[in-house]
N, C-alpha and C. Protein backbone atom coordinates (compact mmCIF):
# COMPACT_ATOMS: atom_id res chain seq x y z
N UNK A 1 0.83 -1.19 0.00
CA UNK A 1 0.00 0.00 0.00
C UNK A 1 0.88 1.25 0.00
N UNK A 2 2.17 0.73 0.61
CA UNK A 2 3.00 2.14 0.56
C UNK A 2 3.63 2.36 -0.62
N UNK A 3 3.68 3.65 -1.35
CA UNK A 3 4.57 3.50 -2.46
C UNK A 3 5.53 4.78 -2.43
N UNK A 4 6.26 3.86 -3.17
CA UNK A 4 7.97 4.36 -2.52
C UNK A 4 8.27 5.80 -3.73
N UNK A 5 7.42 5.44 -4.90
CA UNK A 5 7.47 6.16 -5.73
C UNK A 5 7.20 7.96 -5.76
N UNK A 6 6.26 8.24 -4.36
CA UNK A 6 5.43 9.04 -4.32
C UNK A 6 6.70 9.92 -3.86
N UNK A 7 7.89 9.28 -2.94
CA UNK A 7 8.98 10.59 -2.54
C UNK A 7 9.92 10.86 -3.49
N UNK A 8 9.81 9.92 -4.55
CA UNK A 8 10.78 10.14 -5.19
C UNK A 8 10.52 11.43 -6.19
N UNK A 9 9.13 12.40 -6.52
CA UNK A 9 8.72 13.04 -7.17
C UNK A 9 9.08 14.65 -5.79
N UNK A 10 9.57 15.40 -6.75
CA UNK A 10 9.76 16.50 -5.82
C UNK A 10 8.28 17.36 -5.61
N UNK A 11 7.83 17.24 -6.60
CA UNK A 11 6.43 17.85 -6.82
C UNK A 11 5.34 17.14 -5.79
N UNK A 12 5.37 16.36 -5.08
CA UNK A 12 4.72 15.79 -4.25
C UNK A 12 4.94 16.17 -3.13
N UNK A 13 6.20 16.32 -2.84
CA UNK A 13 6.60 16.60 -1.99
C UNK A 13 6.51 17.91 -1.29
N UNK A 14 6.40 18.73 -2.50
CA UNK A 14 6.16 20.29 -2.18
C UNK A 14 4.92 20.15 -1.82
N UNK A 15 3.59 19.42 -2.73
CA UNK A 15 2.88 19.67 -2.38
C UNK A 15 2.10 18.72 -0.85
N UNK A 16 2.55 18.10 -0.87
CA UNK A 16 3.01 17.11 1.02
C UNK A 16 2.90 18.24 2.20
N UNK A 17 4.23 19.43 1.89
CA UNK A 17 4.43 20.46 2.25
C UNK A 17 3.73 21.56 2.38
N UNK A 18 3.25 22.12 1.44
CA UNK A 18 2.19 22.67 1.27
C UNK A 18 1.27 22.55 2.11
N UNK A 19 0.63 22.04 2.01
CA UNK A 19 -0.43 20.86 2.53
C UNK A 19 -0.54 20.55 3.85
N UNK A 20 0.89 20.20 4.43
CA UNK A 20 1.02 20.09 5.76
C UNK A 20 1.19 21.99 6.68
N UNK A 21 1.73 22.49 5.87
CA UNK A 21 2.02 24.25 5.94
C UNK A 21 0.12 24.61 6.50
N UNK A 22 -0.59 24.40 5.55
CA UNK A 22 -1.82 25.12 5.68
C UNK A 22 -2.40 24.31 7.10
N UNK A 23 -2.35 23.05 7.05
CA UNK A 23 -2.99 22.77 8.54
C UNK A 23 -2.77 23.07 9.34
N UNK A 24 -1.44 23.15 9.75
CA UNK A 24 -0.80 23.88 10.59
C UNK A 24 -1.28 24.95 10.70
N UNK A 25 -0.72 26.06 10.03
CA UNK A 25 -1.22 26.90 10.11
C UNK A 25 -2.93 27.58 10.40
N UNK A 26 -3.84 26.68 10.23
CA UNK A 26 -5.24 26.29 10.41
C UNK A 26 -5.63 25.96 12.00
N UNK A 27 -5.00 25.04 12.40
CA UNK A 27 -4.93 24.66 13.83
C UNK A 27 -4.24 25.87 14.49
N UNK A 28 -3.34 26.20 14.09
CA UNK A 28 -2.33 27.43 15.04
C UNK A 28 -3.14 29.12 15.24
N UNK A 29 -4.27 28.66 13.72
CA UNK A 29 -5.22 30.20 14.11
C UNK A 29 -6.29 29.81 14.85
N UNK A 30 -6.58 28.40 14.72
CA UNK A 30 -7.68 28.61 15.89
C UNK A 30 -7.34 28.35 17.19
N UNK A 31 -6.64 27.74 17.59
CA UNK A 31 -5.54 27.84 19.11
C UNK A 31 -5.78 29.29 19.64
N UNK A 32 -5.27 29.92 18.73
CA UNK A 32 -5.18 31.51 18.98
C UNK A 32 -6.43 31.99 19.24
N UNK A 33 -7.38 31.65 18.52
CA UNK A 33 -8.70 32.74 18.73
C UNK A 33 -9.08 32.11 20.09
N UNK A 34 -9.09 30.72 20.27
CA UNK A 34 -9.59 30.23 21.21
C UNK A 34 -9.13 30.59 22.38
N UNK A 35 -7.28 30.91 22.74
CA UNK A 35 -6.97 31.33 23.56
C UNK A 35 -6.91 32.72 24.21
N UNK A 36 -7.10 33.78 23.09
CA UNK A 36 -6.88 35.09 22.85
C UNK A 36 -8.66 35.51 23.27
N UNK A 37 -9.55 34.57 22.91
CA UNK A 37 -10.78 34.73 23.27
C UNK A 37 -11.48 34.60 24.35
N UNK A 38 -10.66 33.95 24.94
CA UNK A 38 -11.22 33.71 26.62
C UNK A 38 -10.31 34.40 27.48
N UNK A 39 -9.37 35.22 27.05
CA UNK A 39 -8.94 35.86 28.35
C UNK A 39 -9.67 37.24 28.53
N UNK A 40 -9.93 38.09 29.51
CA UNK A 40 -10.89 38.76 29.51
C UNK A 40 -10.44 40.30 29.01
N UNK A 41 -10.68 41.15 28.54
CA UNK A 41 -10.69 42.56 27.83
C UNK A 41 -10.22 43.42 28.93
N UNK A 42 -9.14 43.81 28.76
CA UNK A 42 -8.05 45.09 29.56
C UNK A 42 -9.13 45.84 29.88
N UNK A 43 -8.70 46.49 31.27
CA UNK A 43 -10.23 47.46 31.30
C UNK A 43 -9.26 48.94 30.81
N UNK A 44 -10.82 49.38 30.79
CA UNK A 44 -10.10 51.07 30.06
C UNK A 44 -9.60 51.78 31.07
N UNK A 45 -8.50 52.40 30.10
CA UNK A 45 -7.55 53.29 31.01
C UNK A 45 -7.84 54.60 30.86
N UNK A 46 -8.28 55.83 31.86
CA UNK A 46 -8.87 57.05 31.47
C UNK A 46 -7.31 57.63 30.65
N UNK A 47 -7.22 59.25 30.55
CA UNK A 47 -6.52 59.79 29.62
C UNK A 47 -5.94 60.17 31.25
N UNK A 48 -5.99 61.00 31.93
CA UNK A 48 -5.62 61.17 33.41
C UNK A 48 -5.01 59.83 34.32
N UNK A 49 -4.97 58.76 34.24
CA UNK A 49 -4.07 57.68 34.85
C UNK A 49 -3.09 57.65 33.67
N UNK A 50 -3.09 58.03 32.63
CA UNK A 50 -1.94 57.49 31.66
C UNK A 50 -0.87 58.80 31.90
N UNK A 51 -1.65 60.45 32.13
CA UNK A 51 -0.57 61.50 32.24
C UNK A 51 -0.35 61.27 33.47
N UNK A 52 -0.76 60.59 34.72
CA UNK A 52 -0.44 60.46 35.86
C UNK A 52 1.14 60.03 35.32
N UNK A 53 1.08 58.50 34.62
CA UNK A 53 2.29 58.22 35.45
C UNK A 53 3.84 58.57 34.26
N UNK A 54 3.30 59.71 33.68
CA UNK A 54 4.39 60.69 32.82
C UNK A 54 4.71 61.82 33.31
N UNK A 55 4.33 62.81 33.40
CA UNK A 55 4.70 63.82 34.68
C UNK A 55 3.39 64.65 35.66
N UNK A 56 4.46 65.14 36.38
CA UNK A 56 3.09 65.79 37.43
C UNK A 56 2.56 67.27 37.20
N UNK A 57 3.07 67.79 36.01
CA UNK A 57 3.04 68.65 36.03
C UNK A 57 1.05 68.14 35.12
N UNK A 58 1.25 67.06 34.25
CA UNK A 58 0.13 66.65 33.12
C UNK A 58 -0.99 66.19 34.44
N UNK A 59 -0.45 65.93 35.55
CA UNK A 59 -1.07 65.60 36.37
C UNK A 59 -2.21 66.15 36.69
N UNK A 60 -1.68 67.31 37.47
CA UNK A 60 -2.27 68.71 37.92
C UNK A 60 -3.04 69.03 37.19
N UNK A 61 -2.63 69.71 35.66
CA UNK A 61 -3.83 69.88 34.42
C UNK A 61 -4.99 69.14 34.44
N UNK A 62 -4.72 67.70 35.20
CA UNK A 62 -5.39 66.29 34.64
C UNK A 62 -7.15 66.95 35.77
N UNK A 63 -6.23 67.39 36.46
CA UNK A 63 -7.44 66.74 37.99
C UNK A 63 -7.97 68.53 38.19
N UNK A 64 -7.94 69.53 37.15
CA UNK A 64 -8.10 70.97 37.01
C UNK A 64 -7.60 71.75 37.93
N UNK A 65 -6.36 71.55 38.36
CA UNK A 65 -4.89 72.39 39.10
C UNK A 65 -4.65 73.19 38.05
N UNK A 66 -4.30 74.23 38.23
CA UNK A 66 -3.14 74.96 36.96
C UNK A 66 -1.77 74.87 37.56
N UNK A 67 -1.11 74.62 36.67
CA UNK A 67 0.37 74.79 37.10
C UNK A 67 0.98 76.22 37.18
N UNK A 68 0.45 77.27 35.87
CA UNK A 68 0.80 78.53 36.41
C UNK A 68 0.02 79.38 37.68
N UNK A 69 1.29 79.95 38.71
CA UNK A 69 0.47 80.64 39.66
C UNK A 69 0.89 82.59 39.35
């Protein structure tokens, strides 16, 4: 049933390759959605925690301080 003939063709082989390339690749995207899909969604970050932790001066602006006195 096995034939020996089938490796000896390079064209088979590519397409063997091929072939084996896309499943892979098939299984490896749904792995992903599956794993990427159940972890749960970053919560939102306001615009004021992000200048928090860049300077204090964006700070102040943030929380309606003025920095000029």
């Amino acid at each position: 049933m096995w034939n020996d003939d089938f490796w000896q063709n390079p064209w088979d082989q590519g397409g063997l390759a091929v072939i084996s390339l896309f499943i892979t690749m098939t299984l490896f995207l749904i792995v992903f959605a599956i794993v990427f899909g159940l972890l749960p969604p970053l919560g939102k970050v306001s615009q004021c925690e992000v200048m928090e932790s860049t300077t204090p001066e964006r700070t102040n602006a943030c929380h309606g301080h003025s920095s000029e006195n």
